[in-house]
PDB file of N, CA and C in Angstrom:
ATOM      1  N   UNK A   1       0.852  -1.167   0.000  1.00  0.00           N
ATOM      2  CA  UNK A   1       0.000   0.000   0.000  1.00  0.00           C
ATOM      3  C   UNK A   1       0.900   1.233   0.000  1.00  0.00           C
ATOM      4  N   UNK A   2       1.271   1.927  -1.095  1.00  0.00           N
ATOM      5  CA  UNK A   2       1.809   3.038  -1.368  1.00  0.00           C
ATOM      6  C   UNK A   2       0.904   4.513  -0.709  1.00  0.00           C
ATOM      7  N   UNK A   3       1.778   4.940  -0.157  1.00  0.00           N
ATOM      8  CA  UNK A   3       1.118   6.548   0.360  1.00  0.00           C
ATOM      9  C   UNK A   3       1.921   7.770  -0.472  1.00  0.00           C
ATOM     10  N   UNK A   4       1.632   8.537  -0.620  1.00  0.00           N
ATOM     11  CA  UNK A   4       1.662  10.132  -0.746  1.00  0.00           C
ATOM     12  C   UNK A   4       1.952  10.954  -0.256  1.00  0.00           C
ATOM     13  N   UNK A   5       2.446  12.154  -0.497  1.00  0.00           N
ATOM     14  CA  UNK A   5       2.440  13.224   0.596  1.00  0.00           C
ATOM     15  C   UNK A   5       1.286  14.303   0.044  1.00  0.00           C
ATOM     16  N   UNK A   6       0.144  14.629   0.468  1.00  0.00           N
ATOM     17  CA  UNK A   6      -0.567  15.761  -0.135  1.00  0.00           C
ATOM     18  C   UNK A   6      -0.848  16.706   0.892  1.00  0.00           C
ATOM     19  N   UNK A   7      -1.520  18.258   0.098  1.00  0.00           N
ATOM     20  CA  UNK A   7      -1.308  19.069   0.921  1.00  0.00           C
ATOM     21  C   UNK A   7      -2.930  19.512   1.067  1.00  0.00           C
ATOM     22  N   UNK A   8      -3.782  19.647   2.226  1.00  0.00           N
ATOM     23  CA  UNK A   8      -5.192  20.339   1.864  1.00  0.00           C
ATOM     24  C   UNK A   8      -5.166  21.738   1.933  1.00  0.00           C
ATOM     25  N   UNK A   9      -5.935  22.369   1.403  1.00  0.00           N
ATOM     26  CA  UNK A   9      -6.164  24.156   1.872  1.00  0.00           C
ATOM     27  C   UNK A   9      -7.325  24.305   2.019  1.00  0.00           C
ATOM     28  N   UNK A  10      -8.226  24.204   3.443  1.00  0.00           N
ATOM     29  CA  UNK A  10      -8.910  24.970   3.153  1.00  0.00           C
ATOM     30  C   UNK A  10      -9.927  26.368   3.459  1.00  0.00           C
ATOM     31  N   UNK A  11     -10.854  26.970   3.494  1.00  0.00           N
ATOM     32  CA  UNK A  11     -11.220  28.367   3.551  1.00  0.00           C
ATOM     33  C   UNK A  11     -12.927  27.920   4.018  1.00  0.00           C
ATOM     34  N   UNK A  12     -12.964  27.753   5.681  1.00  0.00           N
ATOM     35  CA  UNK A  12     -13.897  27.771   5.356  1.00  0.00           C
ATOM     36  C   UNK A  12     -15.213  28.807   6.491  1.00  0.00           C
ATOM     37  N   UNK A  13     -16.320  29.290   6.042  1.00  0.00           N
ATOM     38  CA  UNK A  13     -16.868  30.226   6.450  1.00  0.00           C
ATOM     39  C   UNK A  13     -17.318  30.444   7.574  1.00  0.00           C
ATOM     40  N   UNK A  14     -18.299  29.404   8.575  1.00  0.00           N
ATOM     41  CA  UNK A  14     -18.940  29.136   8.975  1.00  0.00           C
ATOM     42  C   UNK A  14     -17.802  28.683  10.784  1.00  0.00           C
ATOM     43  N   UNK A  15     -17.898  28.861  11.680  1.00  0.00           N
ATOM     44  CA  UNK A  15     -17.204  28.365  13.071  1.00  0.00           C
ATOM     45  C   UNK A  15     -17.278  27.345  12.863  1.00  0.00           C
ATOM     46  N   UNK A  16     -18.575  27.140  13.208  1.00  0.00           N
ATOM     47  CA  UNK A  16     -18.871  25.303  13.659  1.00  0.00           C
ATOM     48  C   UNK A  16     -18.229  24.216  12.354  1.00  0.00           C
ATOM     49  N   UNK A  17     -18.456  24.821  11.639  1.00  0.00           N
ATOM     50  CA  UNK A  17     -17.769  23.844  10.120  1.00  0.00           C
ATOM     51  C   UNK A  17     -16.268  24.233  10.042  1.00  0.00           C
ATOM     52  N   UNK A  18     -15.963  24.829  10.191  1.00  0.00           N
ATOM     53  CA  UNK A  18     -14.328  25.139  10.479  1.00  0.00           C
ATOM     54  C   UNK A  18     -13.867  24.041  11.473  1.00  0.00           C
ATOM     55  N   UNK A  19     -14.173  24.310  12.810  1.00  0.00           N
ATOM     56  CA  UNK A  19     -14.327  23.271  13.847  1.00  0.00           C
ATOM     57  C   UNK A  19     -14.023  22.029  13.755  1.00  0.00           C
ATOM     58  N   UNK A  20     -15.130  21.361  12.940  1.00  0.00           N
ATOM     59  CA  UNK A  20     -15.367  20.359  12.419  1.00  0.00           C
ATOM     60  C   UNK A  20     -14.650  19.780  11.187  1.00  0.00           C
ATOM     61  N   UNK A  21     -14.065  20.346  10.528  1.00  0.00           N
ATOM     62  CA  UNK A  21     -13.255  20.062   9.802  1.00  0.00           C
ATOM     63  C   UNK A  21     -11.609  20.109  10.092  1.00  0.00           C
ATOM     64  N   UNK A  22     -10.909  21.163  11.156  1.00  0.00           N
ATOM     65  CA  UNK A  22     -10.317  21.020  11.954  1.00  0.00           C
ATOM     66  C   UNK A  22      -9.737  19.984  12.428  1.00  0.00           C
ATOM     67  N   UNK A  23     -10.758  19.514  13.331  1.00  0.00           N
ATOM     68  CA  UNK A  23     -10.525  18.266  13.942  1.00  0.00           C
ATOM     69  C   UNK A  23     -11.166  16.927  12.921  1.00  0.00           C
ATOM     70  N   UNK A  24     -11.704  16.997  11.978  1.00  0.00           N
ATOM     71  CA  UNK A  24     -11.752  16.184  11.040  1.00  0.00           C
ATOM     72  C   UNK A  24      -9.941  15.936  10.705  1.00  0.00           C
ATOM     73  N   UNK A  25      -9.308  16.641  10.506  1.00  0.00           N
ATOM     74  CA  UNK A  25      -8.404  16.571   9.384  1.00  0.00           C
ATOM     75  C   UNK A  25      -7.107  15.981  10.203  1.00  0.00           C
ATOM     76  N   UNK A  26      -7.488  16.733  11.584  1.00  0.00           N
ATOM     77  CA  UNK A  26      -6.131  16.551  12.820  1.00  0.00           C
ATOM     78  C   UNK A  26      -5.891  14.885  12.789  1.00  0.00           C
ATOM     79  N   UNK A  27      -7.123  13.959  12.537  1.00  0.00           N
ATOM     80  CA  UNK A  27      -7.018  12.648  12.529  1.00  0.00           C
ATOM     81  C   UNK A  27      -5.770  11.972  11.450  1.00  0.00           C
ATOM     82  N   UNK A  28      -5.748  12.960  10.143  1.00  0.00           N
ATOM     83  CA  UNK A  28      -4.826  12.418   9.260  1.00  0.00           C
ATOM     84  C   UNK A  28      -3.642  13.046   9.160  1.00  0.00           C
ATOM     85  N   UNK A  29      -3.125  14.444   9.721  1.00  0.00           N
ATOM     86  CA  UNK A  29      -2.287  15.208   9.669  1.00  0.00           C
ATOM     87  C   UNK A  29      -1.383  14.847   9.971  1.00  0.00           C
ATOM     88  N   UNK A  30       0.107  14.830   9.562  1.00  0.00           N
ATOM     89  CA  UNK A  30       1.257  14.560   9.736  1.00  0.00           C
ATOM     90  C   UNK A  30       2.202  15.746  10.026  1.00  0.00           C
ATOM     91  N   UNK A  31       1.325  17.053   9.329  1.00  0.00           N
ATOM     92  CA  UNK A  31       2.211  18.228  10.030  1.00  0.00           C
ATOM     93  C   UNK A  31       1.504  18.964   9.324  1.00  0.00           C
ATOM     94  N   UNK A  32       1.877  20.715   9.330  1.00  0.00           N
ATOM     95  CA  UNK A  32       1.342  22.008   8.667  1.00  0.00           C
ATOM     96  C   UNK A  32       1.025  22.617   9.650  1.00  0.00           C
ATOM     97  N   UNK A  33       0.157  23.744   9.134  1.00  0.00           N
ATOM     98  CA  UNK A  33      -0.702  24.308   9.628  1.00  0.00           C
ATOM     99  C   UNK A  33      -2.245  23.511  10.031  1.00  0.00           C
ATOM    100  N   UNK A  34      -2.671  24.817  10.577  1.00  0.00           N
ATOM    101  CA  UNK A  34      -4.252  24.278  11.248  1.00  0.00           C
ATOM    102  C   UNK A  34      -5.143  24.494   9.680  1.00  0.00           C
ATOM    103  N   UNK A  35      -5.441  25.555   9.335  1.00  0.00           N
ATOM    104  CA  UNK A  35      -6.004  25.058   7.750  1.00  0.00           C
ATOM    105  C   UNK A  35      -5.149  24.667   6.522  1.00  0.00           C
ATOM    106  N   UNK A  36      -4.133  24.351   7.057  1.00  0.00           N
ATOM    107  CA  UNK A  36      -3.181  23.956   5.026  1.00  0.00           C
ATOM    108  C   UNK A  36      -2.456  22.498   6.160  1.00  0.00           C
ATOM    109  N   UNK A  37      -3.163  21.391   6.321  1.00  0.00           N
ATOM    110  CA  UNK A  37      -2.411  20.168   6.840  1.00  0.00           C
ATOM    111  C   UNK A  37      -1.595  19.230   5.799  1.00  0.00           C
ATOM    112  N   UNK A  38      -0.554  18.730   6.209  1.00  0.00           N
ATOM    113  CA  UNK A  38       0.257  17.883   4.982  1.00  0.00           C
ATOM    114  C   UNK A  38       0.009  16.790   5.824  1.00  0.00           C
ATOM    115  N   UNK A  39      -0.701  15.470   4.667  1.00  0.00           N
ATOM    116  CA  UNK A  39      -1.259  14.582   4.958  1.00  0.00           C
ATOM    117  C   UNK A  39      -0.747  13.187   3.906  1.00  0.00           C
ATOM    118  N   UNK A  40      -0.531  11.953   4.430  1.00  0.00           N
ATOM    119  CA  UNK A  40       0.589  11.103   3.770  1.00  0.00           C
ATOM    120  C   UNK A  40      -0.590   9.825   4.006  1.00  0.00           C
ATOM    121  N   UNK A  41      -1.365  10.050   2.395  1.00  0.00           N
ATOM    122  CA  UNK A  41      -2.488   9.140   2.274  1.00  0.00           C
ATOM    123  C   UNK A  41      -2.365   7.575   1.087  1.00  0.00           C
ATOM    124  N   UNK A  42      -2.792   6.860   1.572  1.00  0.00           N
ATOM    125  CA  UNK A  42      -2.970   5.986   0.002  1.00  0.00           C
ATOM    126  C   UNK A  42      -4.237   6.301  -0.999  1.00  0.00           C
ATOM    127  N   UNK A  43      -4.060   5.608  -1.961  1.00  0.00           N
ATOM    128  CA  UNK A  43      -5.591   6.246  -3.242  1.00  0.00           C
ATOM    129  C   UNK A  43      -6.832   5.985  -1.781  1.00  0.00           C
ATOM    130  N   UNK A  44      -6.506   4.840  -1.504  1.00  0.00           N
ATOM    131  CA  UNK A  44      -8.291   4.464  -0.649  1.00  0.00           C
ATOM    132  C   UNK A  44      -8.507   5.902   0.302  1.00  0.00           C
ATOM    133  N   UNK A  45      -7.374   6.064   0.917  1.00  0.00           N
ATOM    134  CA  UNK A  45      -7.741   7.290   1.873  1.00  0.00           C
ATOM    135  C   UNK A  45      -7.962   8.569   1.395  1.00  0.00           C
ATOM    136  N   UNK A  46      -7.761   8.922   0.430  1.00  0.00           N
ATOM    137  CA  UNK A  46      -8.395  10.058  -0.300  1.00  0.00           C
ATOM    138  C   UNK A  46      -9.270  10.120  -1.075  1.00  0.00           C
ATOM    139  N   UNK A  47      -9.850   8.980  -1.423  1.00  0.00           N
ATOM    140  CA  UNK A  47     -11.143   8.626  -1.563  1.00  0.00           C
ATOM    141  C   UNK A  47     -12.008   8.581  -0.406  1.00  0.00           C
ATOM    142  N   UNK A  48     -11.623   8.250   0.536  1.00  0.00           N
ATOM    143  CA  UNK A  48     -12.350   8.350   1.954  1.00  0.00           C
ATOM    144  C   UNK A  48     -12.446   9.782   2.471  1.00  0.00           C
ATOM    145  N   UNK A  49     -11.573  10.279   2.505  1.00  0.00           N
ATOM    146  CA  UNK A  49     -11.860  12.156   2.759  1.00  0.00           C
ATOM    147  C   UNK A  49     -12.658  12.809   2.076  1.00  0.00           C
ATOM    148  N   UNK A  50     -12.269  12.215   0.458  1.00  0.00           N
ATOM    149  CA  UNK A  50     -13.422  12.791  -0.378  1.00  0.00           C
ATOM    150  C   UNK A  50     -14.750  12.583  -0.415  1.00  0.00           C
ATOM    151  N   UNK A  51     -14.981  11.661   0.423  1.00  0.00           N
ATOM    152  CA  UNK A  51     -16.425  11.201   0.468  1.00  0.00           C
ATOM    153  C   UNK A  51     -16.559  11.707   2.149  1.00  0.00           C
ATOM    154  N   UNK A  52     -16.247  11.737   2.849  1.00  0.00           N
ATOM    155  CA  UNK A  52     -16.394  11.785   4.621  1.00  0.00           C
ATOM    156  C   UNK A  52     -16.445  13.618   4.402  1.00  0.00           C
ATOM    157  N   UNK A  53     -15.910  14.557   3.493  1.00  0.00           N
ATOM    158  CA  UNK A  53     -15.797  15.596   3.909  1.00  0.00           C
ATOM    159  C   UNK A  53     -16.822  16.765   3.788  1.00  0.00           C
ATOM    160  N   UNK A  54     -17.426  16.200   2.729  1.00  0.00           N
ATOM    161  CA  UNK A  54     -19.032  16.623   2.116  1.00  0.00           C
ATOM    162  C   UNK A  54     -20.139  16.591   3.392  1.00  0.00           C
ATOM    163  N   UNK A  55     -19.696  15.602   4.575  1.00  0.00           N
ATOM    164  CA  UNK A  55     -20.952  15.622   5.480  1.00  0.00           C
ATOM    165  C   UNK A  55     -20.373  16.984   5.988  1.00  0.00           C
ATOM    166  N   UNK A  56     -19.265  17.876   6.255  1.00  0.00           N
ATOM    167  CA  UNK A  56     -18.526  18.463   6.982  1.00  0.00           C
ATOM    168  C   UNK A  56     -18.992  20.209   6.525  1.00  0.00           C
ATOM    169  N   UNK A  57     -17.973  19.960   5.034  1.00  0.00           N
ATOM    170  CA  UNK A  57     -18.251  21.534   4.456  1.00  0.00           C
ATOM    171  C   UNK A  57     -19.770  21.869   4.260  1.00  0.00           C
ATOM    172  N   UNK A  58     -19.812  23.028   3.257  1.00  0.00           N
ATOM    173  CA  UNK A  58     -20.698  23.328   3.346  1.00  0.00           C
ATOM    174  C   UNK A  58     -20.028  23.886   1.618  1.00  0.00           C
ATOM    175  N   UNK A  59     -20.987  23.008   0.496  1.00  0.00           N
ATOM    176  CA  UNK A  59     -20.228  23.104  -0.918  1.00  0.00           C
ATOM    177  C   UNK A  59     -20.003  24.350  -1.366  1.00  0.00           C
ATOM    178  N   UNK A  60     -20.966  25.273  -1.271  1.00  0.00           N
ATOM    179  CA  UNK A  60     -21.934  26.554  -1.921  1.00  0.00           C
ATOM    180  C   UNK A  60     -21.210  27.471  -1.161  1.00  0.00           C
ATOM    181  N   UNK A  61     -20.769  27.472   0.247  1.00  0.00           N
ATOM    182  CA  UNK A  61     -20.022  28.078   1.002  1.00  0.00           C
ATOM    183  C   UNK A  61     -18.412  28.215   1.093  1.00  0.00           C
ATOM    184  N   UNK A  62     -17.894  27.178   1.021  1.00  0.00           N
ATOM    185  CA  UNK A  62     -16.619  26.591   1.514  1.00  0.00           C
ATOM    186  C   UNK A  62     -15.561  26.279   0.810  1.00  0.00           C
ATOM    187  N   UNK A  63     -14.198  26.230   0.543  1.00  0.00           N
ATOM    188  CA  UNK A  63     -14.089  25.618  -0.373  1.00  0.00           C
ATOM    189  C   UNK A  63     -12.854  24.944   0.275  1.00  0.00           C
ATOM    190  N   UNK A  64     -12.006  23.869  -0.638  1.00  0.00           N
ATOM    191  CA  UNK A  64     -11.242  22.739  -0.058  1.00  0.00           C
ATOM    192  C   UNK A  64     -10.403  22.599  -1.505  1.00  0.00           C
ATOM    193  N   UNK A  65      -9.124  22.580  -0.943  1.00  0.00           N
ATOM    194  CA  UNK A  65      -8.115  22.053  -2.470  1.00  0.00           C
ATOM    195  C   UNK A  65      -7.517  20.967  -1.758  1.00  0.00           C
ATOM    196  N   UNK A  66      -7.415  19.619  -2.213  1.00  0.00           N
ATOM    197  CA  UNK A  66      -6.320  18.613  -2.328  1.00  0.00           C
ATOM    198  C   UNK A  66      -5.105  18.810  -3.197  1.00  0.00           C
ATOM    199  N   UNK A  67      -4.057  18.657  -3.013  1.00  0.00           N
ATOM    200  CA  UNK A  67      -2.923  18.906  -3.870  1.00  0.00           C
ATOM    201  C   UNK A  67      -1.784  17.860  -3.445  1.00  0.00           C
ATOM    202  N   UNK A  68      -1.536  17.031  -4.431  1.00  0.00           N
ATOM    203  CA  UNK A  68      -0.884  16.103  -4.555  1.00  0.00           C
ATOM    204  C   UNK A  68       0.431  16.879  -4.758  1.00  0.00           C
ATOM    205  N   UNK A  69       1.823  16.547  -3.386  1.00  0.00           N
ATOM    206  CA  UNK A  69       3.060  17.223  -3.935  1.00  0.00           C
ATOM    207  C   UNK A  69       4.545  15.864  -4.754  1.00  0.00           C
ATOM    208  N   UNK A  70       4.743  16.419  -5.124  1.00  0.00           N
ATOM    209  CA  UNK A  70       5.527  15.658  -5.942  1.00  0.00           C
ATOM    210  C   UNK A  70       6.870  15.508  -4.909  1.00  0.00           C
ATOM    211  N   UNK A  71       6.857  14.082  -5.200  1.00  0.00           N
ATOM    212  CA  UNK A  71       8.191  13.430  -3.762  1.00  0.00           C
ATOM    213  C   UNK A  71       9.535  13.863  -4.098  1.00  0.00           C
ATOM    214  N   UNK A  72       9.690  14.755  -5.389  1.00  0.00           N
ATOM    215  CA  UNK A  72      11.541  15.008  -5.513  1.00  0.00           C
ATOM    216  C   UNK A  72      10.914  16.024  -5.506  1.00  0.00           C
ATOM    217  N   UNK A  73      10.532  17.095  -4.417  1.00  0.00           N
ATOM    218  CA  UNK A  73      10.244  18.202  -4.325  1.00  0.00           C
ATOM    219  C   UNK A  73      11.204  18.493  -2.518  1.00  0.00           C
ATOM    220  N   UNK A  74      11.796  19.126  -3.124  1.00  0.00           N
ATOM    221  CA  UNK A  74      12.743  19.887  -1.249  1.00  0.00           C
ATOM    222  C   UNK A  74      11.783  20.995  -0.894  1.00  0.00           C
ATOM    223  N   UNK A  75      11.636  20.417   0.023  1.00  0.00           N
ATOM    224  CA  UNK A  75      10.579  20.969   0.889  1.00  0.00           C
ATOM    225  C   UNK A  75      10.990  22.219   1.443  1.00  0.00           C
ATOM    226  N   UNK A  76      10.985  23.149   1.851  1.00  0.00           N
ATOM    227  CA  UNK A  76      11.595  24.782   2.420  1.00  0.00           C
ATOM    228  C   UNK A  76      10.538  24.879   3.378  1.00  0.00           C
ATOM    229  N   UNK A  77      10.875  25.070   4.978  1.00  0.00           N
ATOM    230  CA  UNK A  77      10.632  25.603   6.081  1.00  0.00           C
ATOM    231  C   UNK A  77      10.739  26.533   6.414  1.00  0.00           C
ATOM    232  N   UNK A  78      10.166  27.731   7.039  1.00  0.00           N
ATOM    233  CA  UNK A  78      11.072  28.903   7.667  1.00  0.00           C
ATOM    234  C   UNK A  78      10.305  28.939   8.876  1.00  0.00           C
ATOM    235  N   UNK A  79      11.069  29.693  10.040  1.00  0.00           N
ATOM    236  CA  UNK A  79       9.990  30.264  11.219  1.00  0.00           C
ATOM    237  C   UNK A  79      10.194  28.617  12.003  1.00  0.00           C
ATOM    238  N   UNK A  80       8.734  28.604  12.340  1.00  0.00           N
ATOM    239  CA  UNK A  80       8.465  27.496  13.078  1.00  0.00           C
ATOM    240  C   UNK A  80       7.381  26.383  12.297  1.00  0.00           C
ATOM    241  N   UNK A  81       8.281  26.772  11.180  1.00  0.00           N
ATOM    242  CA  UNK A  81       7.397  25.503  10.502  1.00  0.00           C
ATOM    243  C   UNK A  81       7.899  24.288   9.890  1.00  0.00           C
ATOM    244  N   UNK A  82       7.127  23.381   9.868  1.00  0.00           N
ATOM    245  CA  UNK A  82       7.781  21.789   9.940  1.00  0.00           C
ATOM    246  C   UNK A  82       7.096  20.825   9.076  1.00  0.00           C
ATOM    247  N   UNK A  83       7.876  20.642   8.525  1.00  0.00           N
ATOM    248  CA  UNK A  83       7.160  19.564   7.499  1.00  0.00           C
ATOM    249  C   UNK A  83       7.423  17.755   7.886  1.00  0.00           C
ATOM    250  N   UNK A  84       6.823  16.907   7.407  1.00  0.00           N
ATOM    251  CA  UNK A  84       6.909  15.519   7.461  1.00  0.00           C
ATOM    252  C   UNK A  84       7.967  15.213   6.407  1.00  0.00           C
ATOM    253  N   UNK A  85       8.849  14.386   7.378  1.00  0.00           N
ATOM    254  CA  UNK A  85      10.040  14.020   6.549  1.00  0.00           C
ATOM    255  C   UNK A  85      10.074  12.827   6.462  1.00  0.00           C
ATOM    256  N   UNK A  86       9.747  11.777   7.333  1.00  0.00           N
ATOM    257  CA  UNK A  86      10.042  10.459   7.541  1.00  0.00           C
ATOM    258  C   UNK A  86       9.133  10.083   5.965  1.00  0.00           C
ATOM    259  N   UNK A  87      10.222   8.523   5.819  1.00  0.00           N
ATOM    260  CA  UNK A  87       9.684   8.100   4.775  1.00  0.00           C
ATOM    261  C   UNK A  87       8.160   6.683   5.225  1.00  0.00           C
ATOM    262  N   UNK A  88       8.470   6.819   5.888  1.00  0.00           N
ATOM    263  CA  UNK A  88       7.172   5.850   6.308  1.00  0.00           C
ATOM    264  C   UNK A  88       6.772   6.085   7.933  1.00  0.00           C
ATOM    265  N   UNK A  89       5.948   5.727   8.529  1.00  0.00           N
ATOM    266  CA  UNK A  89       5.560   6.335   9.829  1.00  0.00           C
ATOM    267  C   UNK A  89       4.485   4.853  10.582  1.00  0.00           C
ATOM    268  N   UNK A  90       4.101   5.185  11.693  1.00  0.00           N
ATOM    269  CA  UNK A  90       3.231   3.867  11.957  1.00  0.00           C
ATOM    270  C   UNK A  90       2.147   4.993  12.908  1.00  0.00           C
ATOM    271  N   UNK A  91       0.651   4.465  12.457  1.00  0.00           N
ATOM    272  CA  UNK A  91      -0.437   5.286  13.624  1.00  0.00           C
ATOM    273  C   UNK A  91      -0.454   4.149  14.436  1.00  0.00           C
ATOM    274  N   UNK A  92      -0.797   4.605  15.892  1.00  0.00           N
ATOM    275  CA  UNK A  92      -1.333   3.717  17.174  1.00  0.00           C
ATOM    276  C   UNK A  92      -2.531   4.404  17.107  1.00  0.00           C
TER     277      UNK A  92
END
């Protein structure tokens, strides 16, 4: 099962759906920010966000980018920011 590194962005209007998507996302996050999380998925699991996230946003309102980053890409940090480096990882 091959994973990814992708990046979400998103903008969204509403508290409670912010909230909720928030902590929706904290479940898969490997690092970023609180709305732009870098997330290290296989095809099934981004098919699963893509379907789990629609109960969340709000379409007409909200909006959400997935962005697939390309793995010979050097990543640039500044400040206090941190990206996922490890090449494989384990959830408990």
């Amino acid at each position: 099962m091959s994973r990814s590194l992708y990046l979400a962005a998103y903008d969204i209007r509403d508290h409670r759906r912010l909230a909720r998507a928030c902590k929706y996302f904290k479940t898969w996050r490997v690092a970023g920010q609180k709305s732009v999380p870098e997330l290290w998925l296989t095809a099934a699991d981004l098919q699963r966000i893509r379907r789990e996230i629609t109960d969340i946003i709000d379409t007409g309102e909200d909006s959400l980018h997935i962005l697939a980053l390309d793995p010979r890409m050097h990543i640039h940090c500044l400040g206090l920011a941190a990206s996922h480096s490890a090449p494989h990882f384990c959830v408990l």
